[in-house]
C-alpha atoms as a PDB file:
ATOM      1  CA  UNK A   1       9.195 -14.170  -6.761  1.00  0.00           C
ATOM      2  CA  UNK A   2       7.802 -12.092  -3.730  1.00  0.00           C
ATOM      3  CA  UNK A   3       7.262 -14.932  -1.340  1.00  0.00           C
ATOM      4  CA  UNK A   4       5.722 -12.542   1.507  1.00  0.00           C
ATOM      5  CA  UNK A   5       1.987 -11.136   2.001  1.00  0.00           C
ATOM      6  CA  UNK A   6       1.164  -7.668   3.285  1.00  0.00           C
ATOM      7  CA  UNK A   7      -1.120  -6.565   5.637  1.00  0.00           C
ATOM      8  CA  UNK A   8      -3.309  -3.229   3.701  1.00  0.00           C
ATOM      9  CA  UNK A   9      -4.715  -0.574   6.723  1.00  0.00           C
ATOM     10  CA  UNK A  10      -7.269   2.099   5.441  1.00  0.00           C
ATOM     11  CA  UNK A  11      -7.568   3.557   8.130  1.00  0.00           C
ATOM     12  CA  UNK A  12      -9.787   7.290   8.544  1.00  0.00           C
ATOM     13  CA  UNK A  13      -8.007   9.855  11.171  1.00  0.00           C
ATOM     14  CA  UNK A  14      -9.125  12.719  12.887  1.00  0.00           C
ATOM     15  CA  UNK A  15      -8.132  16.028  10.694  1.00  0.00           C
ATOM     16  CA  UNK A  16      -4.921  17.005  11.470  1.00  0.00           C
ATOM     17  CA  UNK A  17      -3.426  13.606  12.882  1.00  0.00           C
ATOM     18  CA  UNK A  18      -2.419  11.771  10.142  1.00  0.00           C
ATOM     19  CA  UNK A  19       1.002  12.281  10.940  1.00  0.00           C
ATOM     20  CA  UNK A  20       0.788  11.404  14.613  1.00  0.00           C
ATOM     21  CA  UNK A  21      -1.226   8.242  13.600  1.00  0.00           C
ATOM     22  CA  UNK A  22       1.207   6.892  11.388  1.00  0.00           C
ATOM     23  CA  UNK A  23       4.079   7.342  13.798  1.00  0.00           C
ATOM     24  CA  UNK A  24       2.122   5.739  16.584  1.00  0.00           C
ATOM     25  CA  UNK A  25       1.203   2.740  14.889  1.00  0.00           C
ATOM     26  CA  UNK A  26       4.435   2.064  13.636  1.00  0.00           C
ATOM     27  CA  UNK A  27       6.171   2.383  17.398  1.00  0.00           C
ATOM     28  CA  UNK A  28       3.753  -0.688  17.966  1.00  0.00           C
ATOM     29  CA  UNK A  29       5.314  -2.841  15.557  1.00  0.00           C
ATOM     30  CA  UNK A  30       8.540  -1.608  16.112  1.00  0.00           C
ATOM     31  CA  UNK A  31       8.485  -1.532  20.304  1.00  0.00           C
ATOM     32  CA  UNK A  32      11.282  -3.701  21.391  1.00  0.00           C
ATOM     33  CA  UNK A  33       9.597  -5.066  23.979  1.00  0.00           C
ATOM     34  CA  UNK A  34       7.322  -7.321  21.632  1.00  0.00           C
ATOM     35  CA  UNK A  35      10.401  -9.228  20.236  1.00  0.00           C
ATOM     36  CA  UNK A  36       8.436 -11.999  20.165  1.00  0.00           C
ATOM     37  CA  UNK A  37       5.764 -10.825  18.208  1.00  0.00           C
ATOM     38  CA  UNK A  38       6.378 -11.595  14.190  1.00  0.00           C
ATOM     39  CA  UNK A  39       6.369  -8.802  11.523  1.00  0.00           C
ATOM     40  CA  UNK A  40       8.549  -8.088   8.820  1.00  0.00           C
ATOM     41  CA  UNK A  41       7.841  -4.116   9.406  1.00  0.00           C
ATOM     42  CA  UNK A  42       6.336  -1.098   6.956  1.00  0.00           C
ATOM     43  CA  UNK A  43       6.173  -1.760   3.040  1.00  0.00           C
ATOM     44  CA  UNK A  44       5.415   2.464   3.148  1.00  0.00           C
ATOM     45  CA  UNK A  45       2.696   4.130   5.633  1.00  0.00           C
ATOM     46  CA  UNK A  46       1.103   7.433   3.441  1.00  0.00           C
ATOM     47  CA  UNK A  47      -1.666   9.661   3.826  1.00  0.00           C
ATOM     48  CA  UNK A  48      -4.204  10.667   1.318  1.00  0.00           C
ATOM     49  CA  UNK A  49      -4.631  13.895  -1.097  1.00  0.00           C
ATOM     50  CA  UNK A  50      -7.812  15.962  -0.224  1.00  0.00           C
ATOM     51  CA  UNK A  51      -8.434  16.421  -4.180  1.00  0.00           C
ATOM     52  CA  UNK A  52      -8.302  12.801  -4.820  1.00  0.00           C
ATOM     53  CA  UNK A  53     -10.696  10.936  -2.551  1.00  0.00           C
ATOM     54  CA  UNK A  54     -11.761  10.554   1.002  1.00  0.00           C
ATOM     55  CA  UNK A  55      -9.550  12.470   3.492  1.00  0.00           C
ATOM     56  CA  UNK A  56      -8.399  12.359   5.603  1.00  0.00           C
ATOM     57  CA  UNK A  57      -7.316   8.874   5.488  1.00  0.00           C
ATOM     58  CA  UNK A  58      -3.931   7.037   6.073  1.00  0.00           C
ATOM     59  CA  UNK A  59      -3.029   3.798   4.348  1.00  0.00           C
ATOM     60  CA  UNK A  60      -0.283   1.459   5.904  1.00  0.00           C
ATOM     61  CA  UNK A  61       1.435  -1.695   4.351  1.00  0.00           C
ATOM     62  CA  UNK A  62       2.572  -4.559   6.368  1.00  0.00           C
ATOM     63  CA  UNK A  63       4.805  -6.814   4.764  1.00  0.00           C
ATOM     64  CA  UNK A  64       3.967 -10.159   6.497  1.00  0.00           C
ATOM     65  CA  UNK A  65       4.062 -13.834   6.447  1.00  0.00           C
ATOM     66  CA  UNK A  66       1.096 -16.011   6.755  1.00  0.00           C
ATOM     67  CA  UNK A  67       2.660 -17.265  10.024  1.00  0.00           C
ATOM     68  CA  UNK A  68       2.818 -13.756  11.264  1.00  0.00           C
ATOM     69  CA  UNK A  69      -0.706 -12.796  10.163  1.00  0.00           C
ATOM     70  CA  UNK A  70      -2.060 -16.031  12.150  1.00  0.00           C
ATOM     71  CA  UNK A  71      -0.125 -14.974  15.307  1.00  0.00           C
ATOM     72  CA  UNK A  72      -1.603 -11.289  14.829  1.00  0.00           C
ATOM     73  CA  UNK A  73      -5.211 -12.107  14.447  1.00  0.00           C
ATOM     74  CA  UNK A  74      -4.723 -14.986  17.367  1.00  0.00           C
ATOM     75  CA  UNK A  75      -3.538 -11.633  19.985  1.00  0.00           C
ATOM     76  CA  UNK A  76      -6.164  -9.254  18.186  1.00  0.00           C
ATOM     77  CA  UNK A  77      -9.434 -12.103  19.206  1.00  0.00           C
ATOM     78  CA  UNK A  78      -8.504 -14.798  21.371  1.00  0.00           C
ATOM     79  CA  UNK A  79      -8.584 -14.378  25.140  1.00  0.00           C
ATOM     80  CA  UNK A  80      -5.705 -17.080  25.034  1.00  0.00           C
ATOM     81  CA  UNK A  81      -2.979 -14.899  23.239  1.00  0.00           C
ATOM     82  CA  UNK A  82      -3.793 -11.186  24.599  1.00  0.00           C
ATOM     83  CA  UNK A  83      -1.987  -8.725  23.077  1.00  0.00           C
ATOM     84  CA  UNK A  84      -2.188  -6.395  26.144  1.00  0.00           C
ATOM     85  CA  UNK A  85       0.307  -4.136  25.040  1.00  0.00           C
ATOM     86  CA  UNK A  86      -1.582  -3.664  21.578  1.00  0.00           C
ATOM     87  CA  UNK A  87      -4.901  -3.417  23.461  1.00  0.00           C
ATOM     88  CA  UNK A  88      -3.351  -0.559  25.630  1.00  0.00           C
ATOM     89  CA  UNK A  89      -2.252   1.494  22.064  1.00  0.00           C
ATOM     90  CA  UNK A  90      -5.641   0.915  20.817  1.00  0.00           C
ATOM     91  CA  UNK A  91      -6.910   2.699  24.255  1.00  0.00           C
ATOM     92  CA  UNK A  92      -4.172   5.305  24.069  1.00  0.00           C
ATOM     93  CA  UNK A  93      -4.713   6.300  20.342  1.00  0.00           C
ATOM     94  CA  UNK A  94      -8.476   6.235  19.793  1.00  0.00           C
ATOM     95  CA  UNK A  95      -8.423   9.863  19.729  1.00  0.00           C
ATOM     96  CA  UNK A  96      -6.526   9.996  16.791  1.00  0.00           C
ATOM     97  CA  UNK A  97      -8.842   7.886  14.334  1.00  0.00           C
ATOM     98  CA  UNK A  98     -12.472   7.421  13.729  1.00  0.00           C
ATOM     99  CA  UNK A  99     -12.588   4.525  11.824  1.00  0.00           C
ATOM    100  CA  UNK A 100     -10.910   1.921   8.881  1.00  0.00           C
ATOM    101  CA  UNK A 101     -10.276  -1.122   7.873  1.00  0.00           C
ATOM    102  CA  UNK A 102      -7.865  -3.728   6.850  1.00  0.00           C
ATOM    103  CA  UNK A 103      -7.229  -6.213   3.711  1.00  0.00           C
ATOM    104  CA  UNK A 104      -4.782  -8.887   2.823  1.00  0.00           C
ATOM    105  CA  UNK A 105      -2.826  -8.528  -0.097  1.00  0.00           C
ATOM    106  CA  UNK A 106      -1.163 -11.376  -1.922  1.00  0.00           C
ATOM    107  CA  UNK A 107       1.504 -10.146  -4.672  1.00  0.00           C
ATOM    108  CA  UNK A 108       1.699 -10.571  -8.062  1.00  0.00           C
ATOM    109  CA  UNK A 109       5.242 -12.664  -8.481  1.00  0.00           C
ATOM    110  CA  UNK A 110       7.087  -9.706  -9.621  1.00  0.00           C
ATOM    111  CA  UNK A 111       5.871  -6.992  -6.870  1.00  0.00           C
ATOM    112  CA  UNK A 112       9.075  -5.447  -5.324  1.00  0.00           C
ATOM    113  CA  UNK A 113       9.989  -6.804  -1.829  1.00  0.00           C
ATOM    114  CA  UNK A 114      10.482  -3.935   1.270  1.00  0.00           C
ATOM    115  CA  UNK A 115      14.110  -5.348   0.846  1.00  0.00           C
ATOM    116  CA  UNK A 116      13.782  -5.006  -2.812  1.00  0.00           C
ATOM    117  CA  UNK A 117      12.137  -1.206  -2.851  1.00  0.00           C
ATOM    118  CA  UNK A 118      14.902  -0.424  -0.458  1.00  0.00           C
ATOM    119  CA  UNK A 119      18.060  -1.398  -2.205  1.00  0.00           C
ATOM    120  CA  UNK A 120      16.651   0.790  -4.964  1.00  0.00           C
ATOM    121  CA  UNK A 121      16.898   3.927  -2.888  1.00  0.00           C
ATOM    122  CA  UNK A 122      13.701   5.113  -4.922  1.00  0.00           C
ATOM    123  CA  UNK A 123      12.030   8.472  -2.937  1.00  0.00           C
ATOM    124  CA  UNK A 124       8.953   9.644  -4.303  1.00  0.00           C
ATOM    125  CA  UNK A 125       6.892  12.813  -3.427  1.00  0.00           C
ATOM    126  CA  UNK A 126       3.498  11.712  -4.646  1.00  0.00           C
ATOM    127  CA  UNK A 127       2.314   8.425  -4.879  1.00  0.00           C
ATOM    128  CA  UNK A 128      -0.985   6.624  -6.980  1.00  0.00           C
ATOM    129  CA  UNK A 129      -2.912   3.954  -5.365  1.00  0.00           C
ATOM    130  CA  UNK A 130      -5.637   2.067  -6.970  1.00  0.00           C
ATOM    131  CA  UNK A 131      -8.154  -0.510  -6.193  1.00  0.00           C
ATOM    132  CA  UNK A 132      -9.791  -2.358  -9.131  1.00  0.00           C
ATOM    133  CA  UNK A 133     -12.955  -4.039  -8.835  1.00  0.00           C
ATOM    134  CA  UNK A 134     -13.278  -7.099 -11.675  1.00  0.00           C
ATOM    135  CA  UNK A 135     -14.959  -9.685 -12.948  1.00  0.00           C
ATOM    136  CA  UNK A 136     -14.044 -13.024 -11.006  1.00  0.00           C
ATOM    137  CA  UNK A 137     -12.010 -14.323 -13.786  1.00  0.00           C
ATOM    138  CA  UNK A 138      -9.853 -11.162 -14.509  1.00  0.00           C
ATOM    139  CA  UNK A 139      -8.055 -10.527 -11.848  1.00  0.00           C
ATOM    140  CA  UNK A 140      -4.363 -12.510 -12.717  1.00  0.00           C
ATOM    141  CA  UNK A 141      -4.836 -11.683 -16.426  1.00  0.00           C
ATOM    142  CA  UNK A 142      -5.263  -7.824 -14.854  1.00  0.00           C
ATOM    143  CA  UNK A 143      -1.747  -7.939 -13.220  1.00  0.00           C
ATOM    144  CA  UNK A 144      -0.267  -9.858 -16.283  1.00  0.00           C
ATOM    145  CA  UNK A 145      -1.406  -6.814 -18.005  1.00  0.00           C
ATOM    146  CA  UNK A 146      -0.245  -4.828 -15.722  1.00  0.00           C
ATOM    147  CA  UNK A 147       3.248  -5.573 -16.305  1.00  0.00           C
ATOM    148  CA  UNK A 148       3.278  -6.106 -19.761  1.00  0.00           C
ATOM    149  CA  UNK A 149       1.626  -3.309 -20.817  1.00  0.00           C
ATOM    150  CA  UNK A 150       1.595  -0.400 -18.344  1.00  0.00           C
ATOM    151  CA  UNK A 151       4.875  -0.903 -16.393  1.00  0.00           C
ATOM    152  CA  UNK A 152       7.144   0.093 -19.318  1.00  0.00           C
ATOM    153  CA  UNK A 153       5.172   3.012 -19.882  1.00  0.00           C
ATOM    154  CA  UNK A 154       5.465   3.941 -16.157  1.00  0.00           C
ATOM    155  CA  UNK A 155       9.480   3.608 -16.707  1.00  0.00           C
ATOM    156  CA  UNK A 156       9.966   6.094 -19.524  1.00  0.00           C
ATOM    157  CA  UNK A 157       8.406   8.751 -17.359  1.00  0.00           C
ATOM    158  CA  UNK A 158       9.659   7.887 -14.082  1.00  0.00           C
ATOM    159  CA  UNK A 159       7.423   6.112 -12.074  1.00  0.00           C
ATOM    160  CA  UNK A 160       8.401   3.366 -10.048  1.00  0.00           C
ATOM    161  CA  UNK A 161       6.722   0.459  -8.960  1.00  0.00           C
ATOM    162  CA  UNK A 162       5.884  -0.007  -5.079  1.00  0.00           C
ATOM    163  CA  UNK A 163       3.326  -3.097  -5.358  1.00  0.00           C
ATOM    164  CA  UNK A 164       0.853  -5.177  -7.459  1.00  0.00           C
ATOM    165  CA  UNK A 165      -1.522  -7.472  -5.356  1.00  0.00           C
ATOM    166  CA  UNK A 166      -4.409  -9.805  -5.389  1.00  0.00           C
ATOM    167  CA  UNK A 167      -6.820  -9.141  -2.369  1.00  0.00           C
ATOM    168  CA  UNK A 168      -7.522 -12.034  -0.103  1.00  0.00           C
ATOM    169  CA  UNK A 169     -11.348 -12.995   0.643  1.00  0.00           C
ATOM    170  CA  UNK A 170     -12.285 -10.521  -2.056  1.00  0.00           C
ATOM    171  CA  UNK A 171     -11.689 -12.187  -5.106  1.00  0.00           C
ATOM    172  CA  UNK A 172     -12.673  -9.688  -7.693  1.00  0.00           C
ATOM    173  CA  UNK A 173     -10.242  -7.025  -6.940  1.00  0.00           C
ATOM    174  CA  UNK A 174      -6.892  -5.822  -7.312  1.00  0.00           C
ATOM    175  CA  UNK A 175      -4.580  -3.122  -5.747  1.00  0.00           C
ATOM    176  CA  UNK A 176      -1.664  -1.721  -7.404  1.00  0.00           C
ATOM    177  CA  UNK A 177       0.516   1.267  -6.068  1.00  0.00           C
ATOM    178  CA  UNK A 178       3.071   3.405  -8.369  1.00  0.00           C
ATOM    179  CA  UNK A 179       5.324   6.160  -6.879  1.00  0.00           C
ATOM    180  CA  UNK A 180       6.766   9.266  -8.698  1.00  0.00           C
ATOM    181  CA  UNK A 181       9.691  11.175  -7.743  1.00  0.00           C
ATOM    182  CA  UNK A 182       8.266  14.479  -8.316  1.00  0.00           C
ATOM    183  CA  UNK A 183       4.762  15.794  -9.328  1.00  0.00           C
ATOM    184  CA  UNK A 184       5.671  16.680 -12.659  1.00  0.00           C
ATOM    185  CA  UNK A 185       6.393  12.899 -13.335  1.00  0.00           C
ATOM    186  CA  UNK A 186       2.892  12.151 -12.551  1.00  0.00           C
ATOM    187  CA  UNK A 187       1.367  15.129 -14.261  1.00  0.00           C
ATOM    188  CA  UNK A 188       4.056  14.195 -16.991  1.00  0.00           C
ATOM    189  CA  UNK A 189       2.336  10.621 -17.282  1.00  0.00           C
ATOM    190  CA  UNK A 190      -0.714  11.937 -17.293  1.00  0.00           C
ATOM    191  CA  UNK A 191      -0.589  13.828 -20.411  1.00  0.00           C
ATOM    192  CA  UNK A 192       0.931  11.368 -22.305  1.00  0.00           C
ATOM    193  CA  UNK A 193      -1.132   8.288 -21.581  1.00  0.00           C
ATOM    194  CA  UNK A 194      -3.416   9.164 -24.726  1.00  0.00           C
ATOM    195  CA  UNK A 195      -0.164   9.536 -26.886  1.00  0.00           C
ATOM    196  CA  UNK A 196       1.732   6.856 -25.584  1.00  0.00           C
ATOM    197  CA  UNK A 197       1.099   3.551 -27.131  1.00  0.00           C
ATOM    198  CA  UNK A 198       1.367   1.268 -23.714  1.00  0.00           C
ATOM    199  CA  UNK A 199      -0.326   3.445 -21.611  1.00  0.00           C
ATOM    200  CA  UNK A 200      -3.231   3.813 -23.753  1.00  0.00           C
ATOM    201  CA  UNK A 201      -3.515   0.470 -24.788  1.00  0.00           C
ATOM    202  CA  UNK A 202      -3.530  -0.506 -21.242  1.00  0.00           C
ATOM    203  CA  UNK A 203      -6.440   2.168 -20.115  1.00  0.00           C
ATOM    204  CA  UNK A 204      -8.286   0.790 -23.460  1.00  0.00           C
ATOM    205  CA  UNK A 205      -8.190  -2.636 -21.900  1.00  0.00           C
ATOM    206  CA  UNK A 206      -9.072  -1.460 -18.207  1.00  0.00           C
ATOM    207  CA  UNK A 207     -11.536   0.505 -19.207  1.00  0.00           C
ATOM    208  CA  UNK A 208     -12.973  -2.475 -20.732  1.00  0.00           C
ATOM    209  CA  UNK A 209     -12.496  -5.086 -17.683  1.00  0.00           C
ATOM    210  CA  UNK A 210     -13.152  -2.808 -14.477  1.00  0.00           C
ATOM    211  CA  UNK A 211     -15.968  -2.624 -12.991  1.00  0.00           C
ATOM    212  CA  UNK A 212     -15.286   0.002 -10.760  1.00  0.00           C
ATOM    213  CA  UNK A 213     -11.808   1.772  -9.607  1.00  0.00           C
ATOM    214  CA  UNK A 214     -11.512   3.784  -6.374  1.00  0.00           C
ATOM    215  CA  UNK A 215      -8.266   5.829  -7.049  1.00  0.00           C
ATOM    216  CA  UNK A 216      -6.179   7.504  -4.441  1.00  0.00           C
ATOM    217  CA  UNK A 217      -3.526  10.405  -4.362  1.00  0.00           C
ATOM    218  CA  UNK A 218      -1.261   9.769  -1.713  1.00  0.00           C
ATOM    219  CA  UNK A 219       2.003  11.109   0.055  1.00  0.00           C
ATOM    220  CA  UNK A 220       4.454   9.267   1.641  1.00  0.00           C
ATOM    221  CA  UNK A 221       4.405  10.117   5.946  1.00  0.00           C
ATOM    222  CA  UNK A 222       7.466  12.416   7.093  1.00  0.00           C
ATOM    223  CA  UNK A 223       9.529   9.324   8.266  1.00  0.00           C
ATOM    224  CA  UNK A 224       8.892   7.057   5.855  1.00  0.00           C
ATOM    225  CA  UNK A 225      11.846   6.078   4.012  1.00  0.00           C
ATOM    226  CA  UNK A 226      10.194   7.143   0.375  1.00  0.00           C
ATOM    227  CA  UNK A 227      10.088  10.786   1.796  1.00  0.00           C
ATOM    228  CA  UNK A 228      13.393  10.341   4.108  1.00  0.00           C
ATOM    229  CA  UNK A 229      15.181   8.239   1.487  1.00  0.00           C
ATOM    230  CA  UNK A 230      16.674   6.463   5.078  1.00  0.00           C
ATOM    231  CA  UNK A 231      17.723   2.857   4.327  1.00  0.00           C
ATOM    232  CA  UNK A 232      14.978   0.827   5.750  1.00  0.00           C
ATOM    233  CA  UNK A 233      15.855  -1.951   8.413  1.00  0.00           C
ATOM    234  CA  UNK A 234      15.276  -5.646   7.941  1.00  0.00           C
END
């Protein structure tokens, strides 16, 4: 059972500074100097594949608590609990982003922990994140299908799972993110899903639920332990 919640950034950068984004938010959460801020750190921080879907973009995953989220949101908008040092990042950095947003994601009870994800050692070179729009009533049968049906099919070719959520305050979608070690895992996957009896059962079903699916080709950023294969810190 995953007993955290993550924090989901879409964020859209200026061309070129994907990289230097990613770094700079994560010296933020990572700055000494705000010991007494709560966060558990980076789930993974990637950017986006032009081919795929809007780019550039860069997507970063918080794993939280909903103690930590409260304390976050409390220095983000009440005069009470500035953040100053987070309001003087946001002033340094603006050059480096035009725009974004964030989301909440609760996980499914077997989504992999950071701690989890770590101990695995898994590095992956391409990465496939999807957001599901359903019908009110589908989303937990969705990531009950998810496991049972898709999750050994991912196995047999490689893939790995990094996360399966429900989204907070939008209550008819899903996000679910799968790594692959190489590119020829996913293209691998890819031409097997109509052969392979899992895999195409589950895109029979999804294709049958989903209302919509925004799909996303992502890589992991240079320091991120799924490219560095680093241990991660608690």
């Amino acid at each position: 059972m995953n007993p955290h919640i993550y924090v989901h950034e879409v964020m859209y950068t200026v061309p070129g500074k994907e990289e230097a984004y990613m770094a700079s938010v994560l010296s933020i959460r990572d700055d000494p100097g705000r010991a007494d801020r709560q966060t558990h750190g980076a789930l993974g921080q990637f950017r986006s594949v032009d081919t795929s879907g809007p780019w550039p973009g860069v997507i970063n995953i918080w794993e939280e608590d909903w103690d930590a989220l409260a304390a976050d949101l409390a220095a983000q908008f009440h005069a009470a609990h500035r953040d100053v040092a987070l309001e003087q990042w946001w002033n340094r950095n603006v050059h480096l982003r035009t725009g974004g947003y964030d989301r909440v994601l609760v996980p499914a009870p077997y989504s992999p922990t950071k701690r989890e994800l770590s101990d695995r050692g898994f590095t992956g070179e391409v990465f496939l994140h999807e957001i599901i729009h359903l019908p009110l009533d589908e989303p937990d049968r969705y990531l009950d299908q998810f496991e049972q049906r898709l999750l050994p099919g991912l196995a047999r070719h490689g893939l790995e799972l990094i996360g399966a959520f429900r989204v907070a305050m939008r209550p008819r979608q899903v996000l679910t993110i799968v790594g692959a070690p190489k590119w020829a895992n996913l293209a691998a996957l890819l031409a097997a899903t109509p052969k392979d009896p899992d895999l195409h059962a589950f895109v029979e079903y999804r294709a049958d639920v989903a209302e919509h699916v925004d799909e996303l080709v992502l890589i992991p950023a240079r320091h991120d332990p799924f490219a560095t294969g680093r241990p991660v810190l608690a």
